[in-house]
PDB file of N, CA and C in Angstrom:
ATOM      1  N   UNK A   1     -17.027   9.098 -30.718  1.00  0.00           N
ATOM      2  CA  UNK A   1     -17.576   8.676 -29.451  1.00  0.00           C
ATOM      3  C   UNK A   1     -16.787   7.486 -28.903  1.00  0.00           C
ATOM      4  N   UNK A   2     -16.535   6.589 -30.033  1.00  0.00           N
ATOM      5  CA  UNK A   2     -15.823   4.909 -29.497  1.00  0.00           C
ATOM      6  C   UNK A   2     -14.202   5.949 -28.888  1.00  0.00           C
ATOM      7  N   UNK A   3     -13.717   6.594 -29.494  1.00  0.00           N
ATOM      8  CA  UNK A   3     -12.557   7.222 -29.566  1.00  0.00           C
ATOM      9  C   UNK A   3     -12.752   7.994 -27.720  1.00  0.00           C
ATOM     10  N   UNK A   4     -12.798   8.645 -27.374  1.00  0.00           N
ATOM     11  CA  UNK A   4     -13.578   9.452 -26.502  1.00  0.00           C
ATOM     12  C   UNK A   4     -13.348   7.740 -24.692  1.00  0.00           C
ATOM     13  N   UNK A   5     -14.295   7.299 -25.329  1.00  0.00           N
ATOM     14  CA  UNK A   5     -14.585   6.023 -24.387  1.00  0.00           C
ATOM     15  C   UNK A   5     -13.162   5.624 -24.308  1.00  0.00           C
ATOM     16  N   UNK A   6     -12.895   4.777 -25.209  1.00  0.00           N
ATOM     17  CA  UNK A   6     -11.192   3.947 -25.259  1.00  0.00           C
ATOM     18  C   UNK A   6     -10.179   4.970 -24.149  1.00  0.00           C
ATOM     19  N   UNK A   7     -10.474   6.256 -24.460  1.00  0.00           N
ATOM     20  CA  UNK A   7      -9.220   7.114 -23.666  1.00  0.00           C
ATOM     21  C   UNK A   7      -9.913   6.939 -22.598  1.00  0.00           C
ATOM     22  N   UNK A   8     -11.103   7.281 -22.128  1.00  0.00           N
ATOM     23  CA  UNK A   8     -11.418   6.676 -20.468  1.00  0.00           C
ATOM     24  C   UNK A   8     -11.097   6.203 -20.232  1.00  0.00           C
ATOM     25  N   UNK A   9     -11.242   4.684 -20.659  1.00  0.00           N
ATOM     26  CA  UNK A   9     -10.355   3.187 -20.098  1.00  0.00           C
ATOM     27  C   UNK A   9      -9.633   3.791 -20.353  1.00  0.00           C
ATOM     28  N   UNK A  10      -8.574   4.119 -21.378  1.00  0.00           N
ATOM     29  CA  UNK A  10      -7.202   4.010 -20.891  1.00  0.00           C
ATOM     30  C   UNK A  10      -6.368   5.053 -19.535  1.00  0.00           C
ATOM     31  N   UNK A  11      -7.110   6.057 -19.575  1.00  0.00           N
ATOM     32  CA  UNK A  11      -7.214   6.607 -18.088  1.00  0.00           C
ATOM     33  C   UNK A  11      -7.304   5.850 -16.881  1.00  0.00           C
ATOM     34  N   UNK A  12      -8.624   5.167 -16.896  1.00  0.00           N
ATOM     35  CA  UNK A  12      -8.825   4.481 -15.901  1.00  0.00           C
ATOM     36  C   UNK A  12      -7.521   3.341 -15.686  1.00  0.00           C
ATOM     37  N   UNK A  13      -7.408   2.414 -16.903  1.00  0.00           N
ATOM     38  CA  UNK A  13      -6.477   1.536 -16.515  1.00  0.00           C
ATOM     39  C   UNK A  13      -5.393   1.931 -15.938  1.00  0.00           C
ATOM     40  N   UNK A  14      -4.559   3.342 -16.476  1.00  0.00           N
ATOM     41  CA  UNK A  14      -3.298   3.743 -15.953  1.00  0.00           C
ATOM     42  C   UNK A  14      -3.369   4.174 -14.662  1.00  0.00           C
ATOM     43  N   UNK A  15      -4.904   4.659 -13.745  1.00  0.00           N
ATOM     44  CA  UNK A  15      -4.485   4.919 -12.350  1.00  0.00           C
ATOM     45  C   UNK A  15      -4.710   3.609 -11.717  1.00  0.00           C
ATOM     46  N   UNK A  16      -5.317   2.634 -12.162  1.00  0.00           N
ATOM     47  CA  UNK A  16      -5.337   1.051 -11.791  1.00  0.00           C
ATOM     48  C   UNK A  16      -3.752   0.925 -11.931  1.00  0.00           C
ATOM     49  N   UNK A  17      -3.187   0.893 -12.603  1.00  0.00           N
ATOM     50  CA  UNK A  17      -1.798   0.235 -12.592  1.00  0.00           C
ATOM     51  C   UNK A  17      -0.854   1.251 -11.978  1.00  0.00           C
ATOM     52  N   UNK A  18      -0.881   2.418 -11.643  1.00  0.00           N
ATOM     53  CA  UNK A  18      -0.540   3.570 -10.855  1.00  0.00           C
ATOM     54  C   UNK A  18      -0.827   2.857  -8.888  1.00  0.00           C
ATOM     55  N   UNK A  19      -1.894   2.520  -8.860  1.00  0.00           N
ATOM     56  CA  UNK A  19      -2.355   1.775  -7.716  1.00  0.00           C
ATOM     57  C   UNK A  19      -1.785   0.760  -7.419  1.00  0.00           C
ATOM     58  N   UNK A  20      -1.360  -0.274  -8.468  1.00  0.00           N
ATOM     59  CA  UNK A  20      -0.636  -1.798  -8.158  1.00  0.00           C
ATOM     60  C   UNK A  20       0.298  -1.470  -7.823  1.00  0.00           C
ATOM     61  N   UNK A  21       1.357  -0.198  -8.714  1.00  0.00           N
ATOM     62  CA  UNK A  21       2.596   0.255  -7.726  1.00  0.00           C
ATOM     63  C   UNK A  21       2.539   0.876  -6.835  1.00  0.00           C
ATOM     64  N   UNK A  22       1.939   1.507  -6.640  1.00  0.00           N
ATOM     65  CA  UNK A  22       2.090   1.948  -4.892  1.00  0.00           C
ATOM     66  C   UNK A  22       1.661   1.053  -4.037  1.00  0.00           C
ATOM     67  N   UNK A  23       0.859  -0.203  -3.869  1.00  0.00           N
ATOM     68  CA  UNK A  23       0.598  -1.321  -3.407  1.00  0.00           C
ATOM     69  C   UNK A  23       1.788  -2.244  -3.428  1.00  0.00           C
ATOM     70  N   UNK A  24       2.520  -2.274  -4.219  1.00  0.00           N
ATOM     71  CA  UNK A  24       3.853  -2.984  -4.414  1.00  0.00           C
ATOM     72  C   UNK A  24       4.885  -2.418  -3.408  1.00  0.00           C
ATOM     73  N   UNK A  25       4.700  -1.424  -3.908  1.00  0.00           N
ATOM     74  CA  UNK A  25       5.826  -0.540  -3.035  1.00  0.00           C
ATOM     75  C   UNK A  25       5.818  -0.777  -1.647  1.00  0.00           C
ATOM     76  N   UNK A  26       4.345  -0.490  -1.396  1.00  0.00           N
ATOM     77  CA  UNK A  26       4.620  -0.863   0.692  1.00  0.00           C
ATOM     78  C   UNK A  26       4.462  -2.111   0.613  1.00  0.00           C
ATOM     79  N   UNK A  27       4.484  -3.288  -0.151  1.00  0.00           N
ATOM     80  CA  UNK A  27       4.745  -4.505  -0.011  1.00  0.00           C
ATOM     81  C   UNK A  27       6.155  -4.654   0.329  1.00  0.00           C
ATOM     82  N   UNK A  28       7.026  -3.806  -0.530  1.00  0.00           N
ATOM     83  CA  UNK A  28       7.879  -4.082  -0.270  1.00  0.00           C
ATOM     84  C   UNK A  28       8.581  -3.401   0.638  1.00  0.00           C
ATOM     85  N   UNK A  29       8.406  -2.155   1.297  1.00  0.00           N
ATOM     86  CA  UNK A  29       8.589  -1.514   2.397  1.00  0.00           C
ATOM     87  C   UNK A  29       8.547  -2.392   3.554  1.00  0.00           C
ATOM     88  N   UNK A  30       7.089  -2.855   3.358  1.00  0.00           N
ATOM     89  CA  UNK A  30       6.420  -3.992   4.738  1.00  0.00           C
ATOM     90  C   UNK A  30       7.857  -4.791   4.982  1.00  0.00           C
ATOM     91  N   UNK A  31       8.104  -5.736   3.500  1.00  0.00           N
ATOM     92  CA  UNK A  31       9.196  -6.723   3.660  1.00  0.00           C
ATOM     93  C   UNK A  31      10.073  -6.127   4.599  1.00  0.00           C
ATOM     94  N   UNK A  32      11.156  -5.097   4.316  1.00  0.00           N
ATOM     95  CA  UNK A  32      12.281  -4.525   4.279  1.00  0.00           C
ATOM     96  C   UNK A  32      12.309  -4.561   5.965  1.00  0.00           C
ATOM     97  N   UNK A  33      10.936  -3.557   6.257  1.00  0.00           N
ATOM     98  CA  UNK A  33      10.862  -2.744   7.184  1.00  0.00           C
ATOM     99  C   UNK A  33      10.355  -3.829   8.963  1.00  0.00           C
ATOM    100  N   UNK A  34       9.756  -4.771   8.331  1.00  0.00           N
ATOM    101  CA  UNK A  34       8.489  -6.114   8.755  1.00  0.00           C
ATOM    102  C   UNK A  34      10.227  -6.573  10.537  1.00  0.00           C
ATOM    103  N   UNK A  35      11.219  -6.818  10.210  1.00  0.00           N
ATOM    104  CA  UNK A  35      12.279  -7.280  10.778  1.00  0.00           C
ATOM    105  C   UNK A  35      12.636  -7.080  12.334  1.00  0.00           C
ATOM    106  N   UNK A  36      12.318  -5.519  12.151  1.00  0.00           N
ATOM    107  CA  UNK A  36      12.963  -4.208  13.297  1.00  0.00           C
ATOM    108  C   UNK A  36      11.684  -4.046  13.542  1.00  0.00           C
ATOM    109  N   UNK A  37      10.244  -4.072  13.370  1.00  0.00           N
ATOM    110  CA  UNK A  37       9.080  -4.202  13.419  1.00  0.00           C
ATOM    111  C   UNK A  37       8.712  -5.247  14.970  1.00  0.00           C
ATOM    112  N   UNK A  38       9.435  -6.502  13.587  1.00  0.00           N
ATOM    113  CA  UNK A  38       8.922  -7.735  15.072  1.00  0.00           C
ATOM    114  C   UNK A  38       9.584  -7.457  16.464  1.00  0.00           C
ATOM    115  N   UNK A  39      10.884  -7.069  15.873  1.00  0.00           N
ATOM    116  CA  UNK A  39      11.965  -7.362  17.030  1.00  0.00           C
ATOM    117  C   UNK A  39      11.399  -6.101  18.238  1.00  0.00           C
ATOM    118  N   UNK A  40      10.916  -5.521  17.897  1.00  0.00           N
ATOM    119  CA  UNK A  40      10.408  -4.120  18.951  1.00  0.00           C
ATOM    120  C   UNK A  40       8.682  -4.493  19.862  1.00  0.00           C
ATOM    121  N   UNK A  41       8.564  -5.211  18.763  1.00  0.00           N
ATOM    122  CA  UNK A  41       6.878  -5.800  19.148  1.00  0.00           C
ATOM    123  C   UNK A  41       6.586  -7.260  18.522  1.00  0.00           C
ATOM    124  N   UNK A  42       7.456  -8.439  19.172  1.00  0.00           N
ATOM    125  CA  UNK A  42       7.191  -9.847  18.665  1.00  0.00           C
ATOM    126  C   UNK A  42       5.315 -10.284  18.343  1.00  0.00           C
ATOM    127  N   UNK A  43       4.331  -9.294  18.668  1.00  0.00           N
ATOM    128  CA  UNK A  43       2.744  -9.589  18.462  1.00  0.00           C
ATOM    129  C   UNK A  43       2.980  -9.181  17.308  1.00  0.00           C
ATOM    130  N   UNK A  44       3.185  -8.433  16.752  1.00  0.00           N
ATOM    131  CA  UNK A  44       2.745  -7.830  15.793  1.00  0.00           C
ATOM    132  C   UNK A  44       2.610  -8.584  14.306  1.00  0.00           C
ATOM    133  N   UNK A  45       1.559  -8.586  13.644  1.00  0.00           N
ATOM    134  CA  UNK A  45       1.901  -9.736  12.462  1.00  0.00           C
ATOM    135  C   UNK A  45       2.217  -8.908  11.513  1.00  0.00           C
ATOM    136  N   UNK A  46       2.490 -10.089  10.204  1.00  0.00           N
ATOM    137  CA  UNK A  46       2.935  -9.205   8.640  1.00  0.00           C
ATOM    138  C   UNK A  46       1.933  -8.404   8.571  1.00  0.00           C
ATOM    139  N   UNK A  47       0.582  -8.685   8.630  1.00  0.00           N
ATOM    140  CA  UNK A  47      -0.289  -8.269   8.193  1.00  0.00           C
ATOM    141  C   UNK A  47      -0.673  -6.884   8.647  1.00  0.00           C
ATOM    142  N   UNK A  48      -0.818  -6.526   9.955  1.00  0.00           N
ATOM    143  CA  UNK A  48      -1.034  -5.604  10.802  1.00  0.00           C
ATOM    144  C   UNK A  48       0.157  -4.395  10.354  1.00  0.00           C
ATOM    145  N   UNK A  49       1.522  -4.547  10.323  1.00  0.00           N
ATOM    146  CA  UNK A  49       2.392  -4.124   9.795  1.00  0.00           C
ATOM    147  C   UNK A  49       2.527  -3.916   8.491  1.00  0.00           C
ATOM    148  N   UNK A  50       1.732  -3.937   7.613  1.00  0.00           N
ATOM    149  CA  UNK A  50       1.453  -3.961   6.275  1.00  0.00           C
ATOM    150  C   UNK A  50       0.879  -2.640   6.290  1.00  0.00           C
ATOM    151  N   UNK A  51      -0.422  -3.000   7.111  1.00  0.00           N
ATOM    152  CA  UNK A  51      -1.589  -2.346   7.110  1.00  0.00           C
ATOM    153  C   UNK A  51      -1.535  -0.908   7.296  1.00  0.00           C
ATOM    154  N   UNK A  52      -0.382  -1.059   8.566  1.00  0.00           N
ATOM    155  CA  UNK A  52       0.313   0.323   9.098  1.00  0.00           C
ATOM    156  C   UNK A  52       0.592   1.335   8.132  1.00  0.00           C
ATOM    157  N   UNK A  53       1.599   0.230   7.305  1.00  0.00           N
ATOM    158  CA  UNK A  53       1.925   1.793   6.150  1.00  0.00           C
ATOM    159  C   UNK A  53       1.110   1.502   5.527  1.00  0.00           C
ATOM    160  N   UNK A  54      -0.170   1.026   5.171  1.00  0.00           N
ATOM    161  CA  UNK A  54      -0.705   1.235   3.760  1.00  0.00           C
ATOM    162  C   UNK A  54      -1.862   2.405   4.183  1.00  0.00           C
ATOM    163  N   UNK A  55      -2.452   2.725   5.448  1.00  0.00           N
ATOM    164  CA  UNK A  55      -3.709   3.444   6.024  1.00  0.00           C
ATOM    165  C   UNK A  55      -2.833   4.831   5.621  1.00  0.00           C
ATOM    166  N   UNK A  56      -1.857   5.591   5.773  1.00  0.00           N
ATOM    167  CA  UNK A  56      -1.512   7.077   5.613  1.00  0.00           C
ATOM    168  C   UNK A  56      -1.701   6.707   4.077  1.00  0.00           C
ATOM    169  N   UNK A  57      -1.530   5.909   2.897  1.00  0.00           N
ATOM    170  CA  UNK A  57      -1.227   6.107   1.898  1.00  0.00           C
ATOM    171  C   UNK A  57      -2.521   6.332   1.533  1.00  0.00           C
ATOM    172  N   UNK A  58      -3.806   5.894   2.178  1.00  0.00           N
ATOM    173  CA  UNK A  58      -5.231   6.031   1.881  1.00  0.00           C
ATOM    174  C   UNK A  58      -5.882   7.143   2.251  1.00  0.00           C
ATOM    175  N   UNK A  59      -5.225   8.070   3.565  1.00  0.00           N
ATOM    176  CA  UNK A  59      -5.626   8.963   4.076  1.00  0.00           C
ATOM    177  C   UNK A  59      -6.215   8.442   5.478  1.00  0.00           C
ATOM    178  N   UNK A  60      -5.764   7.872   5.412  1.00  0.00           N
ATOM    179  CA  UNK A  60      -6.361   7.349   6.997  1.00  0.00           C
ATOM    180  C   UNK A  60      -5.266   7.023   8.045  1.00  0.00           C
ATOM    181  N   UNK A  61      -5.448   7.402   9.286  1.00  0.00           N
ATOM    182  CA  UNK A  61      -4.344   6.956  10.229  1.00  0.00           C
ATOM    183  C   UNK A  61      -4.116   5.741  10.734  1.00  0.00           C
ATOM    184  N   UNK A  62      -3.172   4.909  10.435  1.00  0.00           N
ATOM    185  CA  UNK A  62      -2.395   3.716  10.755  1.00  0.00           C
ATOM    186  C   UNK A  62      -2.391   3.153  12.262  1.00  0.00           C
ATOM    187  N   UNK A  63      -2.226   2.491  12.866  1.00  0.00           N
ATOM    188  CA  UNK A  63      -1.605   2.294  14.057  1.00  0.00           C
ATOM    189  C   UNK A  63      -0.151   2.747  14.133  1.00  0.00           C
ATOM    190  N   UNK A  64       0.319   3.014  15.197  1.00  0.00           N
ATOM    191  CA  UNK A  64       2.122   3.717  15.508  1.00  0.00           C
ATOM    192  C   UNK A  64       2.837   2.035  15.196  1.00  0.00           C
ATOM    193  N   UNK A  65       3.885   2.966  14.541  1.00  0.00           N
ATOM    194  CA  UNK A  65       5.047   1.598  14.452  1.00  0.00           C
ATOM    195  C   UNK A  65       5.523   0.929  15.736  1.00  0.00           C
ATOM    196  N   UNK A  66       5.300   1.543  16.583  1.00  0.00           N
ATOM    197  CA  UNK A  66       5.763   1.245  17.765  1.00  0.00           C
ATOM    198  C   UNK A  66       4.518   0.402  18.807  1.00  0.00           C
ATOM    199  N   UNK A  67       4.115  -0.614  18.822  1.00  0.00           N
ATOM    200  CA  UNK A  67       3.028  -0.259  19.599  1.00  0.00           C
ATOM    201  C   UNK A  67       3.533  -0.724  21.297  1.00  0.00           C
TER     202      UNK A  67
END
């Protein structure tokens, strides 16, 4: 039974840390991408631009890169 449980968590933990990288990832997309972002739309913050790519990765629709 203890045996059984432990592999849950360890399931669980690996799509938790499966999650931090793909959270990383459009962190670092945001960075890369954040530049050609402002320069097209000086309103736009990090944050909002973050947000953009992170809503398709959730299933949800983003605001346009362009606004």
């Amino acid at each position: 039974m203890k045996d059984r449980e432990s592999h849950e968590q360890s399931e669980s933990r690996m799509s938790g840390n499966d999650q931090v990288r793909v959270e990383i990832e459009i962190f670092l997309q945001a960075l890369d991408s954040y530049p050609a972002r402002f320069a097209a739309n000086p309103k736009v913050t990090f944050e909002e631009h973050q947000a953009s790519l992170m809503a398709p990765a959730s299933g949800q629709r983003g605001p346009a890169l362009e606004q």
